[in-house]
PDB file of N, CA and C in Angstrom:
ATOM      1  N   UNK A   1      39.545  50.618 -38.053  1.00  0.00           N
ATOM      2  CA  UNK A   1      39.028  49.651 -37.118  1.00  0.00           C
ATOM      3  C   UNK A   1      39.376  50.117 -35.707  1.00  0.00           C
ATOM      4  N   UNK A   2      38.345  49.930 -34.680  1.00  0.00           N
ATOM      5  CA  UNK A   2      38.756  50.301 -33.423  1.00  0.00           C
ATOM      6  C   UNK A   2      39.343  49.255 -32.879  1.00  0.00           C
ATOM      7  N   UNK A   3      40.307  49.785 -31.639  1.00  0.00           N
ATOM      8  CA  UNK A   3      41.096  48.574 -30.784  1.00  0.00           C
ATOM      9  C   UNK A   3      40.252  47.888 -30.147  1.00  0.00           C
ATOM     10  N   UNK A   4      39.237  47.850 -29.630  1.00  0.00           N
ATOM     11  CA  UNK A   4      38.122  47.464 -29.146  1.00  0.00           C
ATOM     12  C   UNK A   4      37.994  46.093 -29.986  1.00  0.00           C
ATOM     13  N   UNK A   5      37.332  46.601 -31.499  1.00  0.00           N
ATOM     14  CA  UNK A   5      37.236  45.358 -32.270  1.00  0.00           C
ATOM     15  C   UNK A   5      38.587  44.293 -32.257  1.00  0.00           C
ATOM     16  N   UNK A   6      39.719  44.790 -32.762  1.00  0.00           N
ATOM     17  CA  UNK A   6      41.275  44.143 -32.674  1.00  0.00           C
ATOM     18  C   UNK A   6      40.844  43.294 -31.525  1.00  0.00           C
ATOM     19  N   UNK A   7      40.812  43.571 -30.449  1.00  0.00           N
ATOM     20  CA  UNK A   7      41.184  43.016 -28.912  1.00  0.00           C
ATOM     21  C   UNK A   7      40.072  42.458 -28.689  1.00  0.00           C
ATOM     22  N   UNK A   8      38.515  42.478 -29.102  1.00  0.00           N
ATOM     23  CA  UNK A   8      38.102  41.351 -29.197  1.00  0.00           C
ATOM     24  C   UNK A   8      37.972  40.083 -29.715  1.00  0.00           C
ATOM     25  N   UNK A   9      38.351  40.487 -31.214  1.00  0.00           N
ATOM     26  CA  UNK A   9      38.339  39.613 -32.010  1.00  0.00           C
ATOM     27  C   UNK A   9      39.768  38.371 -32.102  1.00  0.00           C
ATOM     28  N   UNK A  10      40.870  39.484 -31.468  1.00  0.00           N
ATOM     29  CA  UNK A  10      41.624  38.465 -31.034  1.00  0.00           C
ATOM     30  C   UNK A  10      42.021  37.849 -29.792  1.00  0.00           C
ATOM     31  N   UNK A  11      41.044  37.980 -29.027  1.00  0.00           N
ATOM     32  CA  UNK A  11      40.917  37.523 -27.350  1.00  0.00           C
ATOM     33  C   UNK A  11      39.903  36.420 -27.793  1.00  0.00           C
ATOM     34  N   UNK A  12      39.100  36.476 -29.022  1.00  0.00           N
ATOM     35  CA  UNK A  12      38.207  35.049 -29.640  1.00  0.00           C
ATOM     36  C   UNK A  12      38.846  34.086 -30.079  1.00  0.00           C
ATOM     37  N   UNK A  13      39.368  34.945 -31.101  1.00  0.00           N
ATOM     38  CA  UNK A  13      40.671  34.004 -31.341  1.00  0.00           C
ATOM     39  C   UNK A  13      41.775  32.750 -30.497  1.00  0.00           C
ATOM     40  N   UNK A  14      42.157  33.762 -29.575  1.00  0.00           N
ATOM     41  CA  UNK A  14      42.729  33.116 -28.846  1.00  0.00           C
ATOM     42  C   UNK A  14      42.380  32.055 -28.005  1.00  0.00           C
ATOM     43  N   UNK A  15      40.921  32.562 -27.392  1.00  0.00           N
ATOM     44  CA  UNK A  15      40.305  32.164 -26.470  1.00  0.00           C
ATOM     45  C   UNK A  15      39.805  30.198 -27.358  1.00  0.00           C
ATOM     46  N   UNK A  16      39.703  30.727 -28.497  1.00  0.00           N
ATOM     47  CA  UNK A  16      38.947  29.234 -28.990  1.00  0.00           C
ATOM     48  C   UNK A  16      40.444  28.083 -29.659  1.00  0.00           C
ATOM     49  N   UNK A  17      41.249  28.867 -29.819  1.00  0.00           N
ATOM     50  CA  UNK A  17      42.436  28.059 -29.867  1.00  0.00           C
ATOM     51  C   UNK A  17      42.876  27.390 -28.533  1.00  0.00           C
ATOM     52  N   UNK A  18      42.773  27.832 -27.586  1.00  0.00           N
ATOM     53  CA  UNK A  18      43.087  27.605 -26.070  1.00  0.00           C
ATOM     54  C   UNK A  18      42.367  26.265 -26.196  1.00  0.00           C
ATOM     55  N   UNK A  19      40.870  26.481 -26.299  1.00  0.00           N
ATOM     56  CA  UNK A  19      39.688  25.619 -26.117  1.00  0.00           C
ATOM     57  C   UNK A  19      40.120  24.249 -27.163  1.00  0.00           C
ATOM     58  N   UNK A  20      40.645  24.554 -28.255  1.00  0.00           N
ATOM     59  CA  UNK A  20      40.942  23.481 -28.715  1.00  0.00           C
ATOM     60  C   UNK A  20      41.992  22.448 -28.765  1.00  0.00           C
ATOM     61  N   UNK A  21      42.867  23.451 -28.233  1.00  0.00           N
ATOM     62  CA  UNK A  21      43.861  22.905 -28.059  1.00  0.00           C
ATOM     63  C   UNK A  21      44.212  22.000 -26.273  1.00  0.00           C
ATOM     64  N   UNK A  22      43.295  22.701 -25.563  1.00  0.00           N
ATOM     65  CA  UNK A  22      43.030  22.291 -24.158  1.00  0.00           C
ATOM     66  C   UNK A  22      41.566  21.093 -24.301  1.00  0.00           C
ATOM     67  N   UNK A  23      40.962  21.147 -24.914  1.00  0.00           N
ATOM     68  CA  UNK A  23      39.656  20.170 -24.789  1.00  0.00           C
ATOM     69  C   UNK A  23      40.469  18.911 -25.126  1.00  0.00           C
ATOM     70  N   UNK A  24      41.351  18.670 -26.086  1.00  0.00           N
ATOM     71  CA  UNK A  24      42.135  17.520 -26.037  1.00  0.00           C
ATOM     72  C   UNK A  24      42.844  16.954 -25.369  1.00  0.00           C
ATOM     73  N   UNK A  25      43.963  17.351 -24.304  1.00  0.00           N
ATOM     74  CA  UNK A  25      44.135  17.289 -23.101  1.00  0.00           C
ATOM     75  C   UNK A  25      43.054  17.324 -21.941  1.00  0.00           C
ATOM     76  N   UNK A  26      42.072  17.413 -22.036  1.00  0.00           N
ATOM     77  CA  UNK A  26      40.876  16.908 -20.662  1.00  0.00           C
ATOM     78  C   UNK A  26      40.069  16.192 -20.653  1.00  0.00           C
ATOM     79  N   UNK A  27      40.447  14.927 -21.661  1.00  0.00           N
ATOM     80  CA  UNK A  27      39.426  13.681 -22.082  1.00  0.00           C
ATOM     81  C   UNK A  27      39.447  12.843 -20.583  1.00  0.00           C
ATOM     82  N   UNK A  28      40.660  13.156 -19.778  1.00  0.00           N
ATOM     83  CA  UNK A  28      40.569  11.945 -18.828  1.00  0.00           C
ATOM     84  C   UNK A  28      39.465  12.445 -17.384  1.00  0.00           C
ATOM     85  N   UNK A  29      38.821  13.765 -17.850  1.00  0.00           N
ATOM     86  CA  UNK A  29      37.869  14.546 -16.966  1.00  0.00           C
ATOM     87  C   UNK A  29      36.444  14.260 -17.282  1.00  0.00           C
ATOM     88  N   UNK A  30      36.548  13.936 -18.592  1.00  0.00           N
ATOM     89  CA  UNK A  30      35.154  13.456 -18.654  1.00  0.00           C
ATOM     90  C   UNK A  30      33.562  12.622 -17.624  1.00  0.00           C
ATOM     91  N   UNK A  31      34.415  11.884 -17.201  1.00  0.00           N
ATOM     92  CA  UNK A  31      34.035  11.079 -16.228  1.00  0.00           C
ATOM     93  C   UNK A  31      33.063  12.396 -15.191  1.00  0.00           C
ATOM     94  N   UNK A  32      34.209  13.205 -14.679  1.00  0.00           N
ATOM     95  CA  UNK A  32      33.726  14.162 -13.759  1.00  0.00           C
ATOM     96  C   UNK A  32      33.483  15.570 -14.001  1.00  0.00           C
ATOM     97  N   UNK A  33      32.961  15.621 -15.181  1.00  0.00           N
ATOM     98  CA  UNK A  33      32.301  17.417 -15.676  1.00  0.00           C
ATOM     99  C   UNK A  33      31.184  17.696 -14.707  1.00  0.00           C
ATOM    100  N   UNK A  34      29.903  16.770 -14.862  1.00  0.00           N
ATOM    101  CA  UNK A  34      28.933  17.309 -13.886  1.00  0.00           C
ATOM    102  C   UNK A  34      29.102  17.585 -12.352  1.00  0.00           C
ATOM    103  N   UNK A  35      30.128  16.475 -11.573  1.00  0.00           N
ATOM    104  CA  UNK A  35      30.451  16.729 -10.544  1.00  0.00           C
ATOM    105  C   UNK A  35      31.798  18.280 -10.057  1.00  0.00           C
ATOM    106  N   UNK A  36      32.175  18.333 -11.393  1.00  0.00           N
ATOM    107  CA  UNK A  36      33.193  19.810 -11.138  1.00  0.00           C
ATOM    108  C   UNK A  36      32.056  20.464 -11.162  1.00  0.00           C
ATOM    109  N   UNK A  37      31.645  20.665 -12.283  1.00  0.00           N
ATOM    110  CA  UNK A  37      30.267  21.687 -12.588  1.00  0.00           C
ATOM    111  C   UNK A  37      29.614  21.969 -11.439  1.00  0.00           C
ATOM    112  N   UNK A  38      29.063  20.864 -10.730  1.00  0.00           N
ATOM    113  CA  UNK A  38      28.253  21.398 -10.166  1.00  0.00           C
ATOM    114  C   UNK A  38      28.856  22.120  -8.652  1.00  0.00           C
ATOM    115  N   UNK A  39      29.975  21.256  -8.516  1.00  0.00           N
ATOM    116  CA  UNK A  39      30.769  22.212  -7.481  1.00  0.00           C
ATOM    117  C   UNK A  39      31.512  23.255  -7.601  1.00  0.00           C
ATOM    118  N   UNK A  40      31.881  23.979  -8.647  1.00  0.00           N
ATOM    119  CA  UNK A  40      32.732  24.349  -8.855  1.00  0.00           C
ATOM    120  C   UNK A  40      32.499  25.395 -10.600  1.00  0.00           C
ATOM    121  N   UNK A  41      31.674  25.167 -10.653  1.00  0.00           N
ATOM    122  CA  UNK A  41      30.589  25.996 -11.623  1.00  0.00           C
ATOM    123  C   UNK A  41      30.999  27.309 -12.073  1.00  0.00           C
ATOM    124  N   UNK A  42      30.438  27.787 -10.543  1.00  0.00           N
ATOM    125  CA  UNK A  42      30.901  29.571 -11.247  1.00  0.00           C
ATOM    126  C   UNK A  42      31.817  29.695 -11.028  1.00  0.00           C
ATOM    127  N   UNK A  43      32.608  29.459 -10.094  1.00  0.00           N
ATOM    128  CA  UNK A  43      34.031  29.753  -9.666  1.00  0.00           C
ATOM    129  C   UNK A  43      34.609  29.924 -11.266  1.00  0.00           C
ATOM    130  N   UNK A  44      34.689  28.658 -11.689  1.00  0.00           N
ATOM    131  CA  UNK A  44      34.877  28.733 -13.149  1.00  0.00           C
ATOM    132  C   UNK A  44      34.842  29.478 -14.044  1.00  0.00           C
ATOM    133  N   UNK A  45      33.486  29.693 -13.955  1.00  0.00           N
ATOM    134  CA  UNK A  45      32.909  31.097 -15.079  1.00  0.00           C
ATOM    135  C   UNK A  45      33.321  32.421 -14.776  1.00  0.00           C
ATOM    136  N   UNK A  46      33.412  32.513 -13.381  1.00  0.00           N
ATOM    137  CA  UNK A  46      34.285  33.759 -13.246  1.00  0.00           C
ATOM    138  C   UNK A  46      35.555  33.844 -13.389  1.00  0.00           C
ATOM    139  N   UNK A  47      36.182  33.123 -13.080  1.00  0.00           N
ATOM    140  CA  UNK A  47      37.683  32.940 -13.260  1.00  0.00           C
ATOM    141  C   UNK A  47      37.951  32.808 -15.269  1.00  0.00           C
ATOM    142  N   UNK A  48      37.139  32.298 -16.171  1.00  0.00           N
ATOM    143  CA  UNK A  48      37.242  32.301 -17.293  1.00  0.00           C
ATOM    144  C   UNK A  48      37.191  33.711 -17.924  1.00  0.00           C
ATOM    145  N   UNK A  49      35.905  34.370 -17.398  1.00  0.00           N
ATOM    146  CA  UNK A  49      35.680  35.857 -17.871  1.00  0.00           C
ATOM    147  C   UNK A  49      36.239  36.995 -17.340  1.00  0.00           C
ATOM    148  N   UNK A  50      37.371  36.378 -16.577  1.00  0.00           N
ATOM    149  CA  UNK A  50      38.248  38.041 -15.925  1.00  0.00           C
ATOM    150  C   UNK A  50      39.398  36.996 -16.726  1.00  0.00           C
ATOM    151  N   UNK A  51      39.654  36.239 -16.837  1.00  0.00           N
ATOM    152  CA  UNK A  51      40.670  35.603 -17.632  1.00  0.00           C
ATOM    153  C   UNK A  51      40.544  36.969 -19.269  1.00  0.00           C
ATOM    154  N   UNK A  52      39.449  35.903 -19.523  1.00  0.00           N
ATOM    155  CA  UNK A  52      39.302  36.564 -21.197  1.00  0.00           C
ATOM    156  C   UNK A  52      39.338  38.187 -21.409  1.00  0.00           C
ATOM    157  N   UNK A  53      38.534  38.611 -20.168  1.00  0.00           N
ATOM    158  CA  UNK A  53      39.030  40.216 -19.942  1.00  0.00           C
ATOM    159  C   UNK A  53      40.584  40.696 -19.492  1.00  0.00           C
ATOM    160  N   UNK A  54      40.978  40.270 -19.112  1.00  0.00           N
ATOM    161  CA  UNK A  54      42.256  40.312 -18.675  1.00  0.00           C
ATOM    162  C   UNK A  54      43.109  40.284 -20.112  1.00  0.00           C
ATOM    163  N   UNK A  55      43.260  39.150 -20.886  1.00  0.00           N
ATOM    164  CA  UNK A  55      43.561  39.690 -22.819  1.00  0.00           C
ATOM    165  C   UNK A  55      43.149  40.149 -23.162  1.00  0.00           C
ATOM    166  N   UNK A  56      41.796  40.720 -23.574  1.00  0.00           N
ATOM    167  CA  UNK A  56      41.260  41.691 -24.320  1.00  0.00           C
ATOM    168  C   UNK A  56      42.059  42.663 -23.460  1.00  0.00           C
ATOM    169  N   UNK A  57      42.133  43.456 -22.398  1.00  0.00           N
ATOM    170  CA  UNK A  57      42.074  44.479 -21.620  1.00  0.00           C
ATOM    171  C   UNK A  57      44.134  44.651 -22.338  1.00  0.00           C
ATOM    172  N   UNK A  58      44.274  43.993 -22.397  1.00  0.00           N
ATOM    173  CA  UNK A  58      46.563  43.350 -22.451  1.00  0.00           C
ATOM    174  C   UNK A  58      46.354  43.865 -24.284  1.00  0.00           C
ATOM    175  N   UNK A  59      45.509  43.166 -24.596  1.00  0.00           N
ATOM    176  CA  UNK A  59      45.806  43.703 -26.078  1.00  0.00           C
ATOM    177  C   UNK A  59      45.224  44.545 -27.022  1.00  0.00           C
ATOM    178  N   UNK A  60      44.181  45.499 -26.209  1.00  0.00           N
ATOM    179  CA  UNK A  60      43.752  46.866 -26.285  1.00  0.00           C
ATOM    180  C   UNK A  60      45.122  48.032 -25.664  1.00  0.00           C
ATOM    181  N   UNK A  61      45.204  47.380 -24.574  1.00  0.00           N
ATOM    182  CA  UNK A  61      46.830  48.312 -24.347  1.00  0.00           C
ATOM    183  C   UNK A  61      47.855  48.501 -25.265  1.00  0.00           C
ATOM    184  N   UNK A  62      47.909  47.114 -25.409  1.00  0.00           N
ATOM    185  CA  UNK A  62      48.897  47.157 -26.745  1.00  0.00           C
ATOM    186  C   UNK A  62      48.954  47.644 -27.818  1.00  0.00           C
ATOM    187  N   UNK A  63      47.681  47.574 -28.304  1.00  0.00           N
ATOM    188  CA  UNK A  63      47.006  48.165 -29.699  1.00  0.00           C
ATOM    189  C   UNK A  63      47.080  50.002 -29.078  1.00  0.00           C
ATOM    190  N   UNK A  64      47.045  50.724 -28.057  1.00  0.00           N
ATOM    191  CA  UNK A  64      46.959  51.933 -27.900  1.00  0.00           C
ATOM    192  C   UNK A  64      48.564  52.219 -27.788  1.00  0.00           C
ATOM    193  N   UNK A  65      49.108  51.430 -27.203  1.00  0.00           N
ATOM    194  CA  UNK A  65      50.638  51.500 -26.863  1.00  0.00           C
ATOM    195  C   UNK A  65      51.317  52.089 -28.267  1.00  0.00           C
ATOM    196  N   UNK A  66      51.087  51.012 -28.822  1.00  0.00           N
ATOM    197  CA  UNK A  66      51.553  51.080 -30.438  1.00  0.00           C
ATOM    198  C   UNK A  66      51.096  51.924 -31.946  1.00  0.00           C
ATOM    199  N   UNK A  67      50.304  52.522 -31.198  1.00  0.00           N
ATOM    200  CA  UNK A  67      49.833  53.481 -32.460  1.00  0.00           C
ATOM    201  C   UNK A  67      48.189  52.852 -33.411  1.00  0.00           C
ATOM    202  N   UNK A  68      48.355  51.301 -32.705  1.00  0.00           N
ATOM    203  CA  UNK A  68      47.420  50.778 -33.827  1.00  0.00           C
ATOM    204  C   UNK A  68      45.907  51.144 -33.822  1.00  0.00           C
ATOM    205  N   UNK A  69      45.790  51.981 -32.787  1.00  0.00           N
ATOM    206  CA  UNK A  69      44.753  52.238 -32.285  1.00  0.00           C
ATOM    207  C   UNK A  69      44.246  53.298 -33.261  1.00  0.00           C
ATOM    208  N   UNK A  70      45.037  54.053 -34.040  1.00  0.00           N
ATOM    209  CA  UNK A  70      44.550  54.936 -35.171  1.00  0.00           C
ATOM    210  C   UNK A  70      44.726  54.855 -36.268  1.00  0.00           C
ATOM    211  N   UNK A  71      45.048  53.143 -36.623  1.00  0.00           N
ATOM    212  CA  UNK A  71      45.812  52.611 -37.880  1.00  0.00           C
ATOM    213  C   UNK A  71      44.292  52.962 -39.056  1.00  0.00           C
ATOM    214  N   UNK A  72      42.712  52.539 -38.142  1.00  0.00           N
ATOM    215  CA  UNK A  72      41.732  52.347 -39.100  1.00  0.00           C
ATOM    216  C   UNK A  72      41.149  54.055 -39.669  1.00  0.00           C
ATOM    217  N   UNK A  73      41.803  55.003 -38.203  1.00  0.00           N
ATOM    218  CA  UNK A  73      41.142  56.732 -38.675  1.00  0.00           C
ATOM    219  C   UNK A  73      42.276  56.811 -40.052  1.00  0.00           C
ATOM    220  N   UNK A  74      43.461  56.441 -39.853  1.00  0.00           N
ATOM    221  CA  UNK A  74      44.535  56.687 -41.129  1.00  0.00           C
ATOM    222  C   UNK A  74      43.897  56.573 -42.395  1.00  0.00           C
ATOM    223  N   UNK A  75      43.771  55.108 -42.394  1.00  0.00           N
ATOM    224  CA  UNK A  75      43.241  54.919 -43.083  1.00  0.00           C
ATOM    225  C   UNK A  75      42.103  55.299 -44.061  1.00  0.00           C
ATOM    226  N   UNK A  76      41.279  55.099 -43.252  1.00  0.00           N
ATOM    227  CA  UNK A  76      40.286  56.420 -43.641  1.00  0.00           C
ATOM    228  C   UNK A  76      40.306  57.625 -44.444  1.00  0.00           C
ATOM    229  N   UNK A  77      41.507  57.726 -43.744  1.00  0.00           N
ATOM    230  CA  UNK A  77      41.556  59.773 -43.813  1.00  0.00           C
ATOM    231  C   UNK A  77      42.783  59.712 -45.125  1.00  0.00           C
ATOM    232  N   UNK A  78      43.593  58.432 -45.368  1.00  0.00           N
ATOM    233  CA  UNK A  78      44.262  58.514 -46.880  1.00  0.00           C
ATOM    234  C   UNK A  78      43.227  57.991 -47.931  1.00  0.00           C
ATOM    235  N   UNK A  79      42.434  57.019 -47.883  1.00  0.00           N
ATOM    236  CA  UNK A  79      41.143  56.433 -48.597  1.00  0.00           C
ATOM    237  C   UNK A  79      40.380  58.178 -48.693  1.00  0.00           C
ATOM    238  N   UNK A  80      39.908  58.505 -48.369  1.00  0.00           N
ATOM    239  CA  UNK A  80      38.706  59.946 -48.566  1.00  0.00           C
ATOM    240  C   UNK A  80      40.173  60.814 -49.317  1.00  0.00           C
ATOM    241  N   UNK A  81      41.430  60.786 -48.770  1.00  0.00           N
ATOM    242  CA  UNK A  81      41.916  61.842 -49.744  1.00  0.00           C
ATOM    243  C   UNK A  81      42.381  61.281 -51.223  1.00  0.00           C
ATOM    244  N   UNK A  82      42.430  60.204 -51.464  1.00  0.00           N
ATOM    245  CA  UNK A  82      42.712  59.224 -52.780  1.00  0.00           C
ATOM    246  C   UNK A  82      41.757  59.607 -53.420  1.00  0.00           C
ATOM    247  N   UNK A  83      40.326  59.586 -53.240  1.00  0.00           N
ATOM    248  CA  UNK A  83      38.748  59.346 -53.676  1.00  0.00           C
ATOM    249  C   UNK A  83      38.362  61.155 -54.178  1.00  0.00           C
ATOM    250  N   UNK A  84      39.182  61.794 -53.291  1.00  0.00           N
ATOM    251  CA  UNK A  84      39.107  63.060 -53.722  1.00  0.00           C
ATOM    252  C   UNK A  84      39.874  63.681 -54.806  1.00  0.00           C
ATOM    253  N   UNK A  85      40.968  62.534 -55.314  1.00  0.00           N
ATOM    254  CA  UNK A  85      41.757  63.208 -56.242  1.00  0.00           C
ATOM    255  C   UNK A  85      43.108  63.385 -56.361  1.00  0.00           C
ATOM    256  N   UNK A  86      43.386  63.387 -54.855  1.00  0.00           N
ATOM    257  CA  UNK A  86      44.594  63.834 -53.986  1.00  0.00           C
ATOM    258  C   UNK A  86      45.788  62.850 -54.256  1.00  0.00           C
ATOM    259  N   UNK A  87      47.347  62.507 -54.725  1.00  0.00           N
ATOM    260  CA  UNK A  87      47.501  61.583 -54.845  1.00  0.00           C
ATOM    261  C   UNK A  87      48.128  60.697 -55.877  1.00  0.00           C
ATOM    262  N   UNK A  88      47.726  59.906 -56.233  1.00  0.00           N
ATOM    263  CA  UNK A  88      47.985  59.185 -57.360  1.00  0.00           C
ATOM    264  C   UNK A  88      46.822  59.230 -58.302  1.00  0.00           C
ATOM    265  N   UNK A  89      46.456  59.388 -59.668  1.00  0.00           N
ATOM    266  CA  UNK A  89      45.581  59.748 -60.191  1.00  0.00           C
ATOM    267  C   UNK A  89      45.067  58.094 -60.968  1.00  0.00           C
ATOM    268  N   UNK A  90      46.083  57.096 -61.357  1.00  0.00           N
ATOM    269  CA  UNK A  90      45.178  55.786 -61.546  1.00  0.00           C
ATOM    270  C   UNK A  90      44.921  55.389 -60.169  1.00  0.00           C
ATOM    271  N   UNK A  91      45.301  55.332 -59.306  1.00  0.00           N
ATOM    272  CA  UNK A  91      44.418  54.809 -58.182  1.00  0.00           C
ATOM    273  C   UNK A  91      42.997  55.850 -57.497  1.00  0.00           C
ATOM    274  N   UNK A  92      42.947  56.855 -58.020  1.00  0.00           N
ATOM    275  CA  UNK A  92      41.955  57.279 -57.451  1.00  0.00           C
ATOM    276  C   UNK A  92      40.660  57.191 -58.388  1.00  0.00           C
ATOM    277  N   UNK A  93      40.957  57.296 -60.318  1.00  0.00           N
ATOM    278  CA  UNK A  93      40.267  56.483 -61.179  1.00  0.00           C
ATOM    279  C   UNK A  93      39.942  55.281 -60.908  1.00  0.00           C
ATOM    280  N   UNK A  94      40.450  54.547 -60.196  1.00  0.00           N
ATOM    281  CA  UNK A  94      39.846  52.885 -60.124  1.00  0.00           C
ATOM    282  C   UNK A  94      39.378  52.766 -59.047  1.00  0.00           C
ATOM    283  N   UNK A  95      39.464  53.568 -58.049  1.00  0.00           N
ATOM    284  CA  UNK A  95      38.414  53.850 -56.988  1.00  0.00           C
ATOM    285  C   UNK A  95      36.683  54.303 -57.576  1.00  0.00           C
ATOM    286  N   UNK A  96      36.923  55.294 -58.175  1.00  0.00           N
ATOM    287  CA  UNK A  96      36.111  56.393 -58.760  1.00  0.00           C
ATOM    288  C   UNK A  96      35.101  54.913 -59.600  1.00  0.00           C
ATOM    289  N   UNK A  97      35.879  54.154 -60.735  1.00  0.00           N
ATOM    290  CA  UNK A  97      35.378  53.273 -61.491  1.00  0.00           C
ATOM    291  C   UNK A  97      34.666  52.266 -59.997  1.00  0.00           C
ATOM    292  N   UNK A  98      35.355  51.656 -59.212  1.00  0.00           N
ATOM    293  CA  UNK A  98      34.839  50.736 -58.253  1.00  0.00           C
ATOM    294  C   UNK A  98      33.110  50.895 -57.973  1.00  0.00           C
ATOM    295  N   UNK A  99      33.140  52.740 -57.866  1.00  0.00           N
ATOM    296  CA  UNK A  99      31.913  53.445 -57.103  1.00  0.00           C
ATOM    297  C   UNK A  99      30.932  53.110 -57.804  1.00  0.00           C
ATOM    298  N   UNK A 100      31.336  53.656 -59.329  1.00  0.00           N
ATOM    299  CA  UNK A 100      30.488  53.408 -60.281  1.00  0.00           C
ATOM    300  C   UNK A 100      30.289  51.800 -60.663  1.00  0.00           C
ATOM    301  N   UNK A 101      30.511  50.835 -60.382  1.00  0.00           N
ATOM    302  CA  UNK A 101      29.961  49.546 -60.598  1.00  0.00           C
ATOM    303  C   UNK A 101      30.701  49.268 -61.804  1.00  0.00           C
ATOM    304  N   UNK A 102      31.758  49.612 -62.115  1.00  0.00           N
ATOM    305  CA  UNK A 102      32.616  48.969 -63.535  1.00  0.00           C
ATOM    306  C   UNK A 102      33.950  48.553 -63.015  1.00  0.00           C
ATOM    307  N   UNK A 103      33.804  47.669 -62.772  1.00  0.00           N
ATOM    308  CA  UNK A 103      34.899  46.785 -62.345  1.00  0.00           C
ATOM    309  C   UNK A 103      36.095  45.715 -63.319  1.00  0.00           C
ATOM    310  N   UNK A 104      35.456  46.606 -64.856  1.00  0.00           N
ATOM    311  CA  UNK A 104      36.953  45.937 -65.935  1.00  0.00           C
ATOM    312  C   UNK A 104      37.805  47.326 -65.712  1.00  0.00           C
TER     313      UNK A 104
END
């Protein structure tokens, strides 16, 4: 998996936990959404999307910082040598069986 994916998927994450956990705390705003909105609109939207870039951007670092950034090529590259033989020989049979569609 690329860090890219990681750091978006958990900048979504995050981002909609925020949202839920913050939309409950701003019931007493209701009253005045259209009047923020309309003043105060994009300011908003920009300030939200260098926000959300700003984590993605923190936990793509992180993910490169830490190695995790080549956790999914590893992977990979022990999966293709298992499949080749390489290894443990019942796990690369029950790979081998997986391919072939026999899954007892």
């Amino acid at each position: 998996m690329q860090p890219w994916k990681i750091s978006a998927g958990l900048t979504a994450a995050l981002a909609g936990s925020a949202f839920l956990i913050a939309g409950s705390h701003l019931d007493y705003l209701a009253p005045f959404w259209s009047a923020i909105l309309a003043d105060y609109g994009l300011r908003l939207a920009l300030h939200l999307s260098l926000a959300l870039a700003t984590v993605a951007a923190a936990i793509y670092g992180v993910a490169r910082a830490t190695g995790l950034a080549d956790l999914g090529s590893r992977v990979d590259l022990a999966e293709r040598s298992v499949r080749r033989g390489e290894g443990d020989p019942g796990l690369s049979d029950s790979l081998r069986r997986d391919d072939e569609g026999d899954w007892k």
